[in-house]
N, C-alpha and C. Protein backbone atom coordinates (compact mmCIF):
# COMPACT_ATOMS: atom_id res chain seq x y z
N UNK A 1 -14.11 -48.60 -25.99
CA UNK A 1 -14.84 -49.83 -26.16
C UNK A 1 -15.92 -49.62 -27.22
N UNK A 2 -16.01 -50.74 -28.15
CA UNK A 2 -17.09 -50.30 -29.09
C UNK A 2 -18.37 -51.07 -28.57
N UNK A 3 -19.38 -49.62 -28.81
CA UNK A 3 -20.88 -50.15 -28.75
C UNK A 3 -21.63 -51.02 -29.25
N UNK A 4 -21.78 -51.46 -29.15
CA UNK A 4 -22.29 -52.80 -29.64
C UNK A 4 -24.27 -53.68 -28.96
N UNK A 5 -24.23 -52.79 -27.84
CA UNK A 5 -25.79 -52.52 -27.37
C UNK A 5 -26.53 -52.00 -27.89
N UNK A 6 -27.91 -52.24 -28.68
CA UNK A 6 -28.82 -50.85 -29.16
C UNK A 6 -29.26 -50.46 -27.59
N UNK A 7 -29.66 -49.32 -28.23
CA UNK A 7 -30.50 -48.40 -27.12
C UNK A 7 -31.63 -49.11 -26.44
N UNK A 8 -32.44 -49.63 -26.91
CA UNK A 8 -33.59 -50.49 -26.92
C UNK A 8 -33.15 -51.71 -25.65
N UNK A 9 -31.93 -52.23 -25.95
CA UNK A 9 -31.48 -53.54 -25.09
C UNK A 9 -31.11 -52.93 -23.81
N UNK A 10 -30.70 -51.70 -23.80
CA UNK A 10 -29.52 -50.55 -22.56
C UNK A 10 -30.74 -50.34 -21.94
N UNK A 11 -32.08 -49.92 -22.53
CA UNK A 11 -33.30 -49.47 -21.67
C UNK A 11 -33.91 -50.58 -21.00
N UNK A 12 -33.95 -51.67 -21.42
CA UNK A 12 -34.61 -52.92 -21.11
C UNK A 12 -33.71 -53.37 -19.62
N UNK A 13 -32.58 -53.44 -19.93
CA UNK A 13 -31.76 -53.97 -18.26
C UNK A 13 -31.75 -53.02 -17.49
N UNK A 14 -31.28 -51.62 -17.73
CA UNK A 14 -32.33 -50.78 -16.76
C UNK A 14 -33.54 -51.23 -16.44
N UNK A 15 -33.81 -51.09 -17.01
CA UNK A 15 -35.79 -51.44 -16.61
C UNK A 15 -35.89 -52.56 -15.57
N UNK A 16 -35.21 -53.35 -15.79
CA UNK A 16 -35.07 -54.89 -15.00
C UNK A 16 -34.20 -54.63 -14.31
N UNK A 17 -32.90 -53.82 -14.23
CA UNK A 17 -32.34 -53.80 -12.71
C UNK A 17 -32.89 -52.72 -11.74
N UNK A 18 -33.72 -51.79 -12.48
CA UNK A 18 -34.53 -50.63 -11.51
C UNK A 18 -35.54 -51.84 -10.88
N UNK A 19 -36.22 -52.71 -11.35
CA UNK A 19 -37.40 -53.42 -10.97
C UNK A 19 -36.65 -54.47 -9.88
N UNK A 20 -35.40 -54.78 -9.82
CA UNK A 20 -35.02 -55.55 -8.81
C UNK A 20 -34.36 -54.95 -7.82
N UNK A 21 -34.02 -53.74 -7.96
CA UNK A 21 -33.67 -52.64 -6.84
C UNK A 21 -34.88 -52.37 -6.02
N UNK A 22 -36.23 -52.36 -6.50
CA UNK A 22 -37.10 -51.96 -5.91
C UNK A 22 -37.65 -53.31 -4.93
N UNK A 23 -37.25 -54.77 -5.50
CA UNK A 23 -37.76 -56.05 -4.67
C UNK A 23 -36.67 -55.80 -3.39
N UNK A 24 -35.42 -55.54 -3.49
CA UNK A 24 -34.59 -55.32 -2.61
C UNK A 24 -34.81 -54.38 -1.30
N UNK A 25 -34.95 -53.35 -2.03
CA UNK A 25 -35.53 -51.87 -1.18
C UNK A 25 -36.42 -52.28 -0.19
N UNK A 26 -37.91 -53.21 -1.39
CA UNK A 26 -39.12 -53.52 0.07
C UNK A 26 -38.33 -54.48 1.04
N UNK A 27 -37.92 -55.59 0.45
CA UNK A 27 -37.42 -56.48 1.60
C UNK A 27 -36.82 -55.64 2.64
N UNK A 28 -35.38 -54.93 2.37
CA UNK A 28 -35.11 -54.10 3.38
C UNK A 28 -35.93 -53.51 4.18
N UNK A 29 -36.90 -52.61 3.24
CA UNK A 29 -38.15 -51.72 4.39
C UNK A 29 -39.18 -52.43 5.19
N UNK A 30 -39.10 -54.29 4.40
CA UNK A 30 -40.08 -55.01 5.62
C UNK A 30 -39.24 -55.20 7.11
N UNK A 31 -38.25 -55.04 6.62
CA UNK A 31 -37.67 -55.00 8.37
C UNK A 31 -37.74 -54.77 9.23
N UNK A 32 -38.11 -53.28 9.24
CA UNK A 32 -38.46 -51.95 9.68
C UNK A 32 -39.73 -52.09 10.26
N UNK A 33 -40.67 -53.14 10.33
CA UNK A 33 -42.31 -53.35 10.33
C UNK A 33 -41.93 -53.64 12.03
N UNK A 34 -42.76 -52.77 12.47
CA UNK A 34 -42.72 -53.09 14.21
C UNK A 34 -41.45 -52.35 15.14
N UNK A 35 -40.65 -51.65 14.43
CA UNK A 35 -39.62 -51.27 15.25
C UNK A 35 -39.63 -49.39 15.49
N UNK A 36 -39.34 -49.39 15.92
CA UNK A 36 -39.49 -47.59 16.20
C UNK A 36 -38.68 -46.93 16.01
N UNK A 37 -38.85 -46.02 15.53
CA UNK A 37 -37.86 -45.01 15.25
C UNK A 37 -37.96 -43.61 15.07
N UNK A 38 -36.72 -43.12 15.48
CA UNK A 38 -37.35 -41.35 15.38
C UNK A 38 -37.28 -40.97 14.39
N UNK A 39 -38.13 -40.23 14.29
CA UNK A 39 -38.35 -39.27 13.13
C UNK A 39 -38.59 -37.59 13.50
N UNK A 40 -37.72 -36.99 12.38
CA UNK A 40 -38.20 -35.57 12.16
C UNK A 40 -39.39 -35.32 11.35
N UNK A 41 -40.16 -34.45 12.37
CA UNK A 41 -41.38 -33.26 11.44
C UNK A 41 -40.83 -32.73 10.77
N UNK A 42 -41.23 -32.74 9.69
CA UNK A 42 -41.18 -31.99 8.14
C UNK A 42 -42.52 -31.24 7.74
N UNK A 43 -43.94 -32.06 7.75
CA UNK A 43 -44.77 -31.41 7.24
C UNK A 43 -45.90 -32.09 7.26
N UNK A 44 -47.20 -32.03 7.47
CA UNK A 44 -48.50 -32.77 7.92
C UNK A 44 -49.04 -32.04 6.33
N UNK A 45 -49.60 -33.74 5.99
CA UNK A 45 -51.04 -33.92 4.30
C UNK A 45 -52.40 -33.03 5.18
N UNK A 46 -52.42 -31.75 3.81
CA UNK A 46 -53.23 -31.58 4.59
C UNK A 46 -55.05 -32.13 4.77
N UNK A 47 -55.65 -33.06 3.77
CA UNK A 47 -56.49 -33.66 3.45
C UNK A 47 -56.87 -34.68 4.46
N UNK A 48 -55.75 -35.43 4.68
CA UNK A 48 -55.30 -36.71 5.62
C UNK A 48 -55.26 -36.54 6.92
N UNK A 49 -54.26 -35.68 7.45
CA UNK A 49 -53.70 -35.25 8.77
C UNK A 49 -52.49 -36.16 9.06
N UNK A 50 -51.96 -37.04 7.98
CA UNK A 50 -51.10 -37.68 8.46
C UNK A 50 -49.95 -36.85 8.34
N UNK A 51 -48.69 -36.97 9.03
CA UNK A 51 -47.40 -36.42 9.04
C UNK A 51 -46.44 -36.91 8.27
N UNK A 52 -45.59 -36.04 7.79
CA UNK A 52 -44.52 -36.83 6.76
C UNK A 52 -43.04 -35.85 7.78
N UNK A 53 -42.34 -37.04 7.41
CA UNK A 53 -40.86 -36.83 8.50
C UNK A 53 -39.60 -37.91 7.55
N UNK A 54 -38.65 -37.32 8.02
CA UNK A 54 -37.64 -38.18 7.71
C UNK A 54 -36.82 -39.02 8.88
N UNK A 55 -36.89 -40.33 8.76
CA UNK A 55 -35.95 -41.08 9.87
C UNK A 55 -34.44 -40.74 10.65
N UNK A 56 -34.24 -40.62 11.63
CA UNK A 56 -32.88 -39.91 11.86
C UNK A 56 -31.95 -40.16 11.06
N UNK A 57 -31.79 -41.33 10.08
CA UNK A 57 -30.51 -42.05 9.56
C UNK A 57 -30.93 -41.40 7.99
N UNK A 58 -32.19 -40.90 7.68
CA UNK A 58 -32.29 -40.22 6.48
C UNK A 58 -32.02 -39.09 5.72
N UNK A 59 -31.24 -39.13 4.51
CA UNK A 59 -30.56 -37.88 3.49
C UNK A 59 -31.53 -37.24 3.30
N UNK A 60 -31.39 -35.85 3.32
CA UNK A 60 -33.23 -35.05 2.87
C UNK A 60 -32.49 -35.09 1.17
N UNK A 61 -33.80 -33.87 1.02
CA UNK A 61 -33.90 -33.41 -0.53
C UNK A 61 -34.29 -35.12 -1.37
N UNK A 62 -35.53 -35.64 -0.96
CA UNK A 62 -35.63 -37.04 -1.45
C UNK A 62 -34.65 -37.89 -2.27
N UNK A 63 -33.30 -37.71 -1.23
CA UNK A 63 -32.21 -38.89 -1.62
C UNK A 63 -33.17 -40.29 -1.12
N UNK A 64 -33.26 -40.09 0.27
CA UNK A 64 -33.72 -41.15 0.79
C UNK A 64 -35.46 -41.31 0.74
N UNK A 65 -36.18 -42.41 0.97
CA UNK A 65 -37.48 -41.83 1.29
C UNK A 65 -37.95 -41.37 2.55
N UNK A 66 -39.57 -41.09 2.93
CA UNK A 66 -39.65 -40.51 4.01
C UNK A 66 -40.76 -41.33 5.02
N UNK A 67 -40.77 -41.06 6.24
CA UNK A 67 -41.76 -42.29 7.10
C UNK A 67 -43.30 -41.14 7.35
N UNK A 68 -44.23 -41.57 7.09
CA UNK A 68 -45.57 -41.35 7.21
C UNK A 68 -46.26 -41.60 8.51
N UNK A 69 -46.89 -41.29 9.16
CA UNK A 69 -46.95 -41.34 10.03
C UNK A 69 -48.11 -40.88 10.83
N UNK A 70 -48.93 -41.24 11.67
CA UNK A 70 -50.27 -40.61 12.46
C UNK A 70 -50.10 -40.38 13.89
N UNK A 71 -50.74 -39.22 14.07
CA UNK A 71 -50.55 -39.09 15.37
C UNK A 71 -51.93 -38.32 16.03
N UNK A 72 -52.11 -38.22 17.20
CA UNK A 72 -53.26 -38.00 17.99
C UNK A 72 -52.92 -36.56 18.58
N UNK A 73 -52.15 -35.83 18.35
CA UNK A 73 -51.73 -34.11 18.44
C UNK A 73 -51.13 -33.49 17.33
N UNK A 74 -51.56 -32.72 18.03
CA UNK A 74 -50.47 -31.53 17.03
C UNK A 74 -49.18 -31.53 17.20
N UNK A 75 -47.93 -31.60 16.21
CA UNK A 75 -46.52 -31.56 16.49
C UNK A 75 -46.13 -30.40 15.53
N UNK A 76 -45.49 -30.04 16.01
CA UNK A 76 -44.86 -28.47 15.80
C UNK A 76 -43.56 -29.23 14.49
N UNK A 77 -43.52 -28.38 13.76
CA UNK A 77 -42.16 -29.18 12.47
C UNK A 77 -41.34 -28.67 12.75
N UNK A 78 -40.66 -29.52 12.46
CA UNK A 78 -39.03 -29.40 13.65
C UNK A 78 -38.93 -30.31 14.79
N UNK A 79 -39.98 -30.84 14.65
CA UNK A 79 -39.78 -32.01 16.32
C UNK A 79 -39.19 -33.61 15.91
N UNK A 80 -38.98 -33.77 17.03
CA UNK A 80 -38.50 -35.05 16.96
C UNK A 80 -39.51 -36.04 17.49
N UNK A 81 -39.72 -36.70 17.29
CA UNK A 81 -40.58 -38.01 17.74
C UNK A 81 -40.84 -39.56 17.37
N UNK A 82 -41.07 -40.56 18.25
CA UNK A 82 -40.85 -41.71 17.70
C UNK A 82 -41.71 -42.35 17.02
N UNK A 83 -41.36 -43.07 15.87
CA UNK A 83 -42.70 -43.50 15.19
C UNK A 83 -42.84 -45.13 15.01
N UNK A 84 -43.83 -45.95 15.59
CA UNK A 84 -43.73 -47.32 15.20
C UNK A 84 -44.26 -47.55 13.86
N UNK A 85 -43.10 -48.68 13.01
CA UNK A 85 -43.22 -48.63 11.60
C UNK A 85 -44.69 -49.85 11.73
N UNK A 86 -45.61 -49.41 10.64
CA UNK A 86 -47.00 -50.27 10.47
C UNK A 86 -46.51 -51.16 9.18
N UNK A 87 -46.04 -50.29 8.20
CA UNK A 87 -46.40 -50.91 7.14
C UNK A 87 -44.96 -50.60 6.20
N UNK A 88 -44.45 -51.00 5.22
CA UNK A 88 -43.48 -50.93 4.66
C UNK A 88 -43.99 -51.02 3.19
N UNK A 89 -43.07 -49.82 2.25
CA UNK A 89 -43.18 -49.73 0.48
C UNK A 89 -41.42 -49.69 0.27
N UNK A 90 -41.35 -49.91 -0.75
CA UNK A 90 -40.02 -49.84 -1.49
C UNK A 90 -38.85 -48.70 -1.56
N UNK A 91 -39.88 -47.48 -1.13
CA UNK A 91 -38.75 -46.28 -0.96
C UNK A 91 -39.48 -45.82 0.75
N UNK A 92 -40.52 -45.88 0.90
CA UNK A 92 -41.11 -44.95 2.24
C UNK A 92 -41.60 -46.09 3.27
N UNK A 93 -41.71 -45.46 4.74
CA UNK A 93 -42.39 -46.50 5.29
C UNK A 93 -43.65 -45.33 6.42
N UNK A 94 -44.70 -46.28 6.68
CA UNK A 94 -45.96 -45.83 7.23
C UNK A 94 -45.70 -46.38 8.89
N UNK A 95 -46.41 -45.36 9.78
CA UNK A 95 -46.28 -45.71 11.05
C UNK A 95 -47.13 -44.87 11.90
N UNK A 96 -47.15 -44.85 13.01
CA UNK A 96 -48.15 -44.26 14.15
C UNK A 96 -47.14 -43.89 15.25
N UNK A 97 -47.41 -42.60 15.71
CA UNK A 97 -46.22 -42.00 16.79
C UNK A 97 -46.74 -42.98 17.93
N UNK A 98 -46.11 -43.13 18.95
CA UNK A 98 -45.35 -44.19 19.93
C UNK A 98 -45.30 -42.34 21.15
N UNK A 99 -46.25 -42.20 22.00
CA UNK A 99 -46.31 -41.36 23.15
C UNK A 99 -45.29 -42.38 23.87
């Protein structure tokens, strides 16, 4: 097939279908606002104290994103625990463990 796109036009609809992948993504992740779900310990910010985990249904090696999360103990990484979603972004979502 002959080219017939400059480079310039090929970067631009990227640009605009990455930017509507990402309106998609949040809608999807507003879903998620209020519902619980488990998550694996991975690793606590250490500045913050918040926890970062991946959702059971999540690809590691940041295929997927990861759920954020607060909690009122210490959790050992490697645990499982449930997290209610607070808040929703386009690749990650924020939440508070659910005792």
């Amino acid at each position: 097939m002959e080219q017939d796109v400059s480079e310039e036009e090929k970067q631009r609809r990227l640009e605009q279908l990455m930017l509507r992948q990402e309106e998609i993504s949040l809608q999807n992740q507003q879903k998620m606002i209020g519902q619980v779900i488990e998550v694996l310990v991975e690793d606590q910010e250490g500045l913050s104290g918040l926890y970062r985990g991946r959702g059971k249904s999540s690809a590691p090696d940041e295929v997927d994103g990861i759920v954020i999360f607060k909690s009122d103990r210490f959790i050992p990484y490697g645990s499982f625990v449930k997290v209610r979603v607070t808040e929703a972004f386009p690749h990650d979502l924020k939440g508070v463990e659910v005792c």
